[in-house]
C-alpha atoms as a PDB file:
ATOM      1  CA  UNK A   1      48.943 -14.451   7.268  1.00  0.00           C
ATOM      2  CA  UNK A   2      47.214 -11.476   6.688  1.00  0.00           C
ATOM      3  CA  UNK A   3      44.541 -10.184   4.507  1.00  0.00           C
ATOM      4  CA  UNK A   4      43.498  -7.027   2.630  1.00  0.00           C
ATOM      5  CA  UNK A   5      40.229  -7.948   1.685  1.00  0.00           C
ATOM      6  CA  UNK A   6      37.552 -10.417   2.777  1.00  0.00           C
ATOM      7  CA  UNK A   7      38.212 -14.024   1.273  1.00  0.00           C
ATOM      8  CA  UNK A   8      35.049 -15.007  -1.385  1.00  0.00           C
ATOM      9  CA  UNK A   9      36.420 -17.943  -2.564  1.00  0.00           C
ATOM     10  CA  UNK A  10      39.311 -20.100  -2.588  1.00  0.00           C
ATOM     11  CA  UNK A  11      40.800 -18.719  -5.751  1.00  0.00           C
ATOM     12  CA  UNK A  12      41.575 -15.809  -3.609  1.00  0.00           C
ATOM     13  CA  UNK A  13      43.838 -18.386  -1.472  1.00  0.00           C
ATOM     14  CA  UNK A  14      45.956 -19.363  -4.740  1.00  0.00           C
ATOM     15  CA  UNK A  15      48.087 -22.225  -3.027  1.00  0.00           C
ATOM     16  CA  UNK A  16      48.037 -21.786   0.557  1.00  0.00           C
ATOM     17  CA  UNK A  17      45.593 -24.387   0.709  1.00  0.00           C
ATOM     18  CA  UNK A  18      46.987 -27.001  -0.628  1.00  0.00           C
ATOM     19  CA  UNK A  19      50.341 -26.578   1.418  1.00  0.00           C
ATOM     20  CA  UNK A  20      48.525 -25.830   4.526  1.00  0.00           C
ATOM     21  CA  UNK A  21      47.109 -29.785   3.427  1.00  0.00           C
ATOM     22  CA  UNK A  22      50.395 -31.208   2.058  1.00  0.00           C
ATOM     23  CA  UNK A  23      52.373 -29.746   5.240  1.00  0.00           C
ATOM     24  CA  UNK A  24      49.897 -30.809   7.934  1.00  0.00           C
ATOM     25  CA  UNK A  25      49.128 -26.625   9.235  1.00  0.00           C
ATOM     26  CA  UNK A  26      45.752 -27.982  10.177  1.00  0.00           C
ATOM     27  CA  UNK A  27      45.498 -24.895  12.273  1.00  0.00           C
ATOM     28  CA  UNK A  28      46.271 -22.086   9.513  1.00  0.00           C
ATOM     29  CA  UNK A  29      44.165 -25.222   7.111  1.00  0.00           C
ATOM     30  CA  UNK A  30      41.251 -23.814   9.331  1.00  0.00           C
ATOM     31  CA  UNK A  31      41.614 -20.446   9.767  1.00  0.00           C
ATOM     32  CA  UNK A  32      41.628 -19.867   6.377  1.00  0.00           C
ATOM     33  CA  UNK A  33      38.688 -21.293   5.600  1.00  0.00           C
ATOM     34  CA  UNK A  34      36.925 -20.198   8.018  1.00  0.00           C
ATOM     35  CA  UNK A  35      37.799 -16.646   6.869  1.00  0.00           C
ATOM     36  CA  UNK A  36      35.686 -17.454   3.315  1.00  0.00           C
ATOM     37  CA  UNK A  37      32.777 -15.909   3.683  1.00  0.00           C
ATOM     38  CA  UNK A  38      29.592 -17.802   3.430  1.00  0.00           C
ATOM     39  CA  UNK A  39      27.104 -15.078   1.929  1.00  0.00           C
ATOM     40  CA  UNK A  40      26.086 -16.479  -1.247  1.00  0.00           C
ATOM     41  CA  UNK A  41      25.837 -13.175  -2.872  1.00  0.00           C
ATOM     42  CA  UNK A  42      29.195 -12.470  -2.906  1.00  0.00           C
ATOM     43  CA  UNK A  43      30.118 -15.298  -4.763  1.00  0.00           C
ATOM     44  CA  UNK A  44      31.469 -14.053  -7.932  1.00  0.00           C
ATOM     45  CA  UNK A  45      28.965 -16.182 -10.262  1.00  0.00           C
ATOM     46  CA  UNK A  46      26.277 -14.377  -8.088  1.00  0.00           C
ATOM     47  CA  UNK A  47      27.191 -11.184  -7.819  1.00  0.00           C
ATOM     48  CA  UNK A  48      24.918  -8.388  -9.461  1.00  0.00           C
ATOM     49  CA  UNK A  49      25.581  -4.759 -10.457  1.00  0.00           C
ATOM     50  CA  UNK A  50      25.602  -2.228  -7.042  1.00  0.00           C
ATOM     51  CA  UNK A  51      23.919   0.357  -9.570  1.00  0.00           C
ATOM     52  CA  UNK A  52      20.622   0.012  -7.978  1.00  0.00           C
ATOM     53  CA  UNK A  53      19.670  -0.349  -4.646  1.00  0.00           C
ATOM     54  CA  UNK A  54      18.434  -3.734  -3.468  1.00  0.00           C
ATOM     55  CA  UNK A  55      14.986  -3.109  -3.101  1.00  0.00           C
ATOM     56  CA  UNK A  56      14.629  -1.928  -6.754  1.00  0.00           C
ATOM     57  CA  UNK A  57      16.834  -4.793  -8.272  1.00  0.00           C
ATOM     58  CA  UNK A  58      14.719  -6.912  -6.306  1.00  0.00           C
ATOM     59  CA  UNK A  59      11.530  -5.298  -7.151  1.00  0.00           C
ATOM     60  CA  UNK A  60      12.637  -5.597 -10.936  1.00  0.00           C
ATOM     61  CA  UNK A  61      13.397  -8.763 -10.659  1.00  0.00           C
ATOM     62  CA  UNK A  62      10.091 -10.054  -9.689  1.00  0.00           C
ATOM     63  CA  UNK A  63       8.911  -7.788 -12.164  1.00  0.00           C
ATOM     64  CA  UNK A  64      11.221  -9.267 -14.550  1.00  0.00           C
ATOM     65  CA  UNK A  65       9.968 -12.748 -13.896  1.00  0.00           C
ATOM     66  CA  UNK A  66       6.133 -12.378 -13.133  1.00  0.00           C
ATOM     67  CA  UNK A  67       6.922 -13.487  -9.231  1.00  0.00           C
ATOM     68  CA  UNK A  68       3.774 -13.547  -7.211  1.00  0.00           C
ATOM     69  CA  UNK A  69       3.502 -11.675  -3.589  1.00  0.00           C
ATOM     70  CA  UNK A  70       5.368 -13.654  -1.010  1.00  0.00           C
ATOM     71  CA  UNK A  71       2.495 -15.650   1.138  1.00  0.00           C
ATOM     72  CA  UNK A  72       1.925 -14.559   4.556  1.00  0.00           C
ATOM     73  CA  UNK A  73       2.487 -16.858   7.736  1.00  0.00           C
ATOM     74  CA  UNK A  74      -0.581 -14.820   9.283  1.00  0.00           C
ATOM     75  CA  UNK A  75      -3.920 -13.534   8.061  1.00  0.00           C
ATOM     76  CA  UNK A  76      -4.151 -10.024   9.551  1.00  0.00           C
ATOM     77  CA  UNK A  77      -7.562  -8.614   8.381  1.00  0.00           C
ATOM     78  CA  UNK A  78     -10.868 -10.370   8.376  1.00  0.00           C
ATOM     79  CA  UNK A  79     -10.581 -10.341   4.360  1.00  0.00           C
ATOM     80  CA  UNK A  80      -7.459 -12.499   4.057  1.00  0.00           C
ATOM     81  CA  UNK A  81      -9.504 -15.336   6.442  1.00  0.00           C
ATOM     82  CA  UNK A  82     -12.486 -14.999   4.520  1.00  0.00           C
ATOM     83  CA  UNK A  83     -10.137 -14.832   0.807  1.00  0.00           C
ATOM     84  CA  UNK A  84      -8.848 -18.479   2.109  1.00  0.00           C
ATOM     85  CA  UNK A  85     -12.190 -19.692   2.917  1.00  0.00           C
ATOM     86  CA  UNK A  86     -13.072 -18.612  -0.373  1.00  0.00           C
ATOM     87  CA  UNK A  87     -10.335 -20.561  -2.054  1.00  0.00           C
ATOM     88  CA  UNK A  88     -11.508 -24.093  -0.187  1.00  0.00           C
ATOM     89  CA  UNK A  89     -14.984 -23.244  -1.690  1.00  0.00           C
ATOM     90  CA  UNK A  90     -13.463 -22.692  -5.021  1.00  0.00           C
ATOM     91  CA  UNK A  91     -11.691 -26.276  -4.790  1.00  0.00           C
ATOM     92  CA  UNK A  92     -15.437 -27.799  -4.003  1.00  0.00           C
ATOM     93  CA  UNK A  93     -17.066 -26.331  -6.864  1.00  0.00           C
ATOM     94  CA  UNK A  94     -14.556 -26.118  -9.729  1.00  0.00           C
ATOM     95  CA  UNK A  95     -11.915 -28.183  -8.809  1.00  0.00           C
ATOM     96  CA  UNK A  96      -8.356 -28.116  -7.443  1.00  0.00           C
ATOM     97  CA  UNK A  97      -6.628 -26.971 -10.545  1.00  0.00           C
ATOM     98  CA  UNK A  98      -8.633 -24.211 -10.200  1.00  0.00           C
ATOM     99  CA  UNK A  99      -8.219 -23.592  -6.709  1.00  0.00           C
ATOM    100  CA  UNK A 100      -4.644 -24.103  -7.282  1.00  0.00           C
ATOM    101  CA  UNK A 101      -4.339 -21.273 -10.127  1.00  0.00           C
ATOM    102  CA  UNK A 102      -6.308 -19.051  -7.679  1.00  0.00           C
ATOM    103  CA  UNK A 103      -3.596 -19.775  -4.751  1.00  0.00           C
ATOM    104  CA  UNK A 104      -0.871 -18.740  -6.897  1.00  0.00           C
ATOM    105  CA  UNK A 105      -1.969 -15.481  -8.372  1.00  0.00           C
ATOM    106  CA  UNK A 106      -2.908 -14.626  -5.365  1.00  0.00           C
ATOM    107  CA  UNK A 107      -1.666 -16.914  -2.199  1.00  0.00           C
ATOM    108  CA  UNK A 108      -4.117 -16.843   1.055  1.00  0.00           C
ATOM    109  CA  UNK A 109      -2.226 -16.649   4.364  1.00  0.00           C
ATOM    110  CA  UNK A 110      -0.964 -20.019   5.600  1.00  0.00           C
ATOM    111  CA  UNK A 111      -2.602 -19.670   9.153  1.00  0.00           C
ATOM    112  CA  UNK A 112      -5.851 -17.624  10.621  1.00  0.00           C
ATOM    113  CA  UNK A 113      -6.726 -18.033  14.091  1.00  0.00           C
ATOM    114  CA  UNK A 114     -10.516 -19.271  13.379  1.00  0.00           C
ATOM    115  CA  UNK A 115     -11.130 -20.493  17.232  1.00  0.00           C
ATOM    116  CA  UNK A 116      -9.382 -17.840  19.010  1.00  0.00           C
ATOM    117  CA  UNK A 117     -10.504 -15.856  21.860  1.00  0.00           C
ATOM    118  CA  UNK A 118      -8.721 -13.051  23.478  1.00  0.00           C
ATOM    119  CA  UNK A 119      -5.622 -14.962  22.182  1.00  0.00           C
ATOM    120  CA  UNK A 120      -6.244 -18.357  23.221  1.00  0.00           C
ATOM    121  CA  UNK A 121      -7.236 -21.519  22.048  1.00  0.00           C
ATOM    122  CA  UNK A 122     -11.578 -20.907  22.631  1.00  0.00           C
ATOM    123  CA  UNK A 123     -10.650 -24.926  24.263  1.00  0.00           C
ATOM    124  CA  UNK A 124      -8.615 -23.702  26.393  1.00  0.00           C
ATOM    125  CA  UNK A 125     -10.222 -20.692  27.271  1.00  0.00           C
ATOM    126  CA  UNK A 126     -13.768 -22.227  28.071  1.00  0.00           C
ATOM    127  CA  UNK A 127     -11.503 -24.430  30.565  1.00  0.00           C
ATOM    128  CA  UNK A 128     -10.203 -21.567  32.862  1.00  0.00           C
ATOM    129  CA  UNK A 129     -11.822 -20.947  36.218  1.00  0.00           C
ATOM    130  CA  UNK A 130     -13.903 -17.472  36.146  1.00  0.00           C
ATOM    131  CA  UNK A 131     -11.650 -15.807  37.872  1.00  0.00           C
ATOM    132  CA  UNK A 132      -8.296 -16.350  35.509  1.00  0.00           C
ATOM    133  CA  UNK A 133     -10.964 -15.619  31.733  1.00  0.00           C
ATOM    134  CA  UNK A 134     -11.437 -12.500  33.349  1.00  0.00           C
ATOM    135  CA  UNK A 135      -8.242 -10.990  34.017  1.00  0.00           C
ATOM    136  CA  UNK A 136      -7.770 -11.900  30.129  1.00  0.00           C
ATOM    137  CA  UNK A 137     -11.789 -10.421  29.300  1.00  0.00           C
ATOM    138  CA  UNK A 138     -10.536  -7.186  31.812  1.00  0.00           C
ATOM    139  CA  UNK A 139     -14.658  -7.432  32.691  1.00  0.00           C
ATOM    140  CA  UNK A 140     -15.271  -6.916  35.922  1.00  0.00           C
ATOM    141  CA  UNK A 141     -18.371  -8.275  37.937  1.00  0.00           C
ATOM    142  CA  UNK A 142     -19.855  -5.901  40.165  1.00  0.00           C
ATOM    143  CA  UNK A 143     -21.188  -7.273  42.983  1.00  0.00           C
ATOM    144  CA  UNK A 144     -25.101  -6.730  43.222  1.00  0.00           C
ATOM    145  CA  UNK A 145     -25.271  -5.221  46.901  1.00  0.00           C
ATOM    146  CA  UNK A 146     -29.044  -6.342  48.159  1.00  0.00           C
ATOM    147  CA  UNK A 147     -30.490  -4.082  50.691  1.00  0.00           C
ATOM    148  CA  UNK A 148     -31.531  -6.094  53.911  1.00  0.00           C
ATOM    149  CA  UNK A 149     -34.439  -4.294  56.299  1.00  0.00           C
ATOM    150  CA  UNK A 150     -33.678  -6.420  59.095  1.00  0.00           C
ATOM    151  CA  UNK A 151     -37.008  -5.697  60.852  1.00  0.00           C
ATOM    152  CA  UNK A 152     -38.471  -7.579  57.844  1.00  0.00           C
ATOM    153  CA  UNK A 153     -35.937 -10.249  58.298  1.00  0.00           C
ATOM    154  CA  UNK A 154     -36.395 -10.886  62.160  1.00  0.00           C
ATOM    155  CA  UNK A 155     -40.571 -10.922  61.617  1.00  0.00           C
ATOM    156  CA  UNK A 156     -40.257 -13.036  58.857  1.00  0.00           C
ATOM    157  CA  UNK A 157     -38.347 -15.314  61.261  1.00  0.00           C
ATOM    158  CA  UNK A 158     -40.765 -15.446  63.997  1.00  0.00           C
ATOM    159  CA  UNK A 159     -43.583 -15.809  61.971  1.00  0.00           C
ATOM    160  CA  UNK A 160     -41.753 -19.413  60.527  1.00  0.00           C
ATOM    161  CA  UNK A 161     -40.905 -20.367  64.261  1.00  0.00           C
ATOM    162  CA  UNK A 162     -44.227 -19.783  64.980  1.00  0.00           C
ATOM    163  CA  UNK A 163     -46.211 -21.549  61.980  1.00  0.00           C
ATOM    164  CA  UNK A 164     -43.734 -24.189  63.264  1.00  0.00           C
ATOM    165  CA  UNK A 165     -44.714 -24.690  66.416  1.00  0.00           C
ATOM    166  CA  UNK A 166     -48.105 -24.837  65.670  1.00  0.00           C
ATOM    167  CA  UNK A 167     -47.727 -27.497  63.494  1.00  0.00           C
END
C-alpha cells in the first residue's frame, strides 16, 4: 500500500486498520502505524495558520499570553549570579511570595558555578599535584638559577672542617 501524503492520523487510514486487525496482517497492522507521524503539530486540532513564520507566531504568542523569558540552565554574566543571589536575599527579608513573584517576572538562571576554578570543582582543584593545576593555570615557574662562586664554596668548607677539628 502506498501513500501520497504523510499519514497525520488514523482518519487518513479510513478502514485499513481495522481489517489489517480483523484479518490478522500484523505486519501491514504495523507498518501503517508506524507511518503516522508523531509531531504533535501536525495534528489537525493543532495545526496553526503557515501565514507567519514560526518565530513571529511564536513571538506573538507569548505576547499574546504575557509568557515570561524562558529560564536559563546557566548564568553567563556575573549579573545573572549576583540577580539570583539577590532573589535568596529577597526571600529573607520579605518573604517567599515575594521572592516567588520576583522569580517569575524575571527567572534567575537555574545553575552558576560559585566554586569554580579554571573549570573545576575549587575541591577538586586544590587536590591536584602542582604539576597537573598548572597545565590547567598555563603558569609557568621559572626556575630561580642561583649563582655559585665555588671558591666561596670550597673556603667556606674548610673553614667548617677546620672549626671542627678544633673542637
Amino acid at each position: 500500500m502506498q501513500t501520497q501524503h504523510i499519514l497525520v492520523s488514523e482518519l487518513q487510514l479510513g478502514q485499513t486498520l481495522n481489517h489489517c486487525v480483523r484479518d490478522g496482517k500484523k505486519d501491514e497492522f504495523d507498518l501503517l502505524l508506524a507511518m503516522l507521524s508523531e509531531d504533535v503539530s501536525q495534528q489537525d486540532q493543532f495545526t496553526m495558520e503557515d501565514s507567519e513564520p514560526q518565530s513571529s507566531t511564536e513571538h506573538s504568542l507569548k505576547n499574546h499570553f504575557k509568557v515570561a523569558s524562558s529560564q536559563k540552565m546557566q548564568a553567563s554574566s556575573l549579573d545573572e549570579e549576583v540577580y539570583s543571589l539577590e532573589l535568596g536575599q529577597v526571600a529573607v527579608k520579605e518573604g517567599l511570595i515575594a521572592a516567588r513573584l520576583q522569580h517569575c517576572l524575571r527567572p534567575d538562571a537555574l545553575h552558576f558555578q560559585s566554586n569554580m576554578r579554571h573549570g573545576i570543582d575549587s575541591d577538586v582543584f586544590d587536590n591536584l599535584s602542582p604539576t597537573v593545576a598548572q597545565r590547567f593555570t598555563a603558569q609557568t615557574n621559572k626556575e630561580m638559577k642561583v649563582e655559585i662562586n665555588m671558591d666561596d664554596l670550597i673556603l667556606s668548607q674548610q673553614q667548617y672542617q677546620a672549626d671542627l677539628l678544633s673542637i
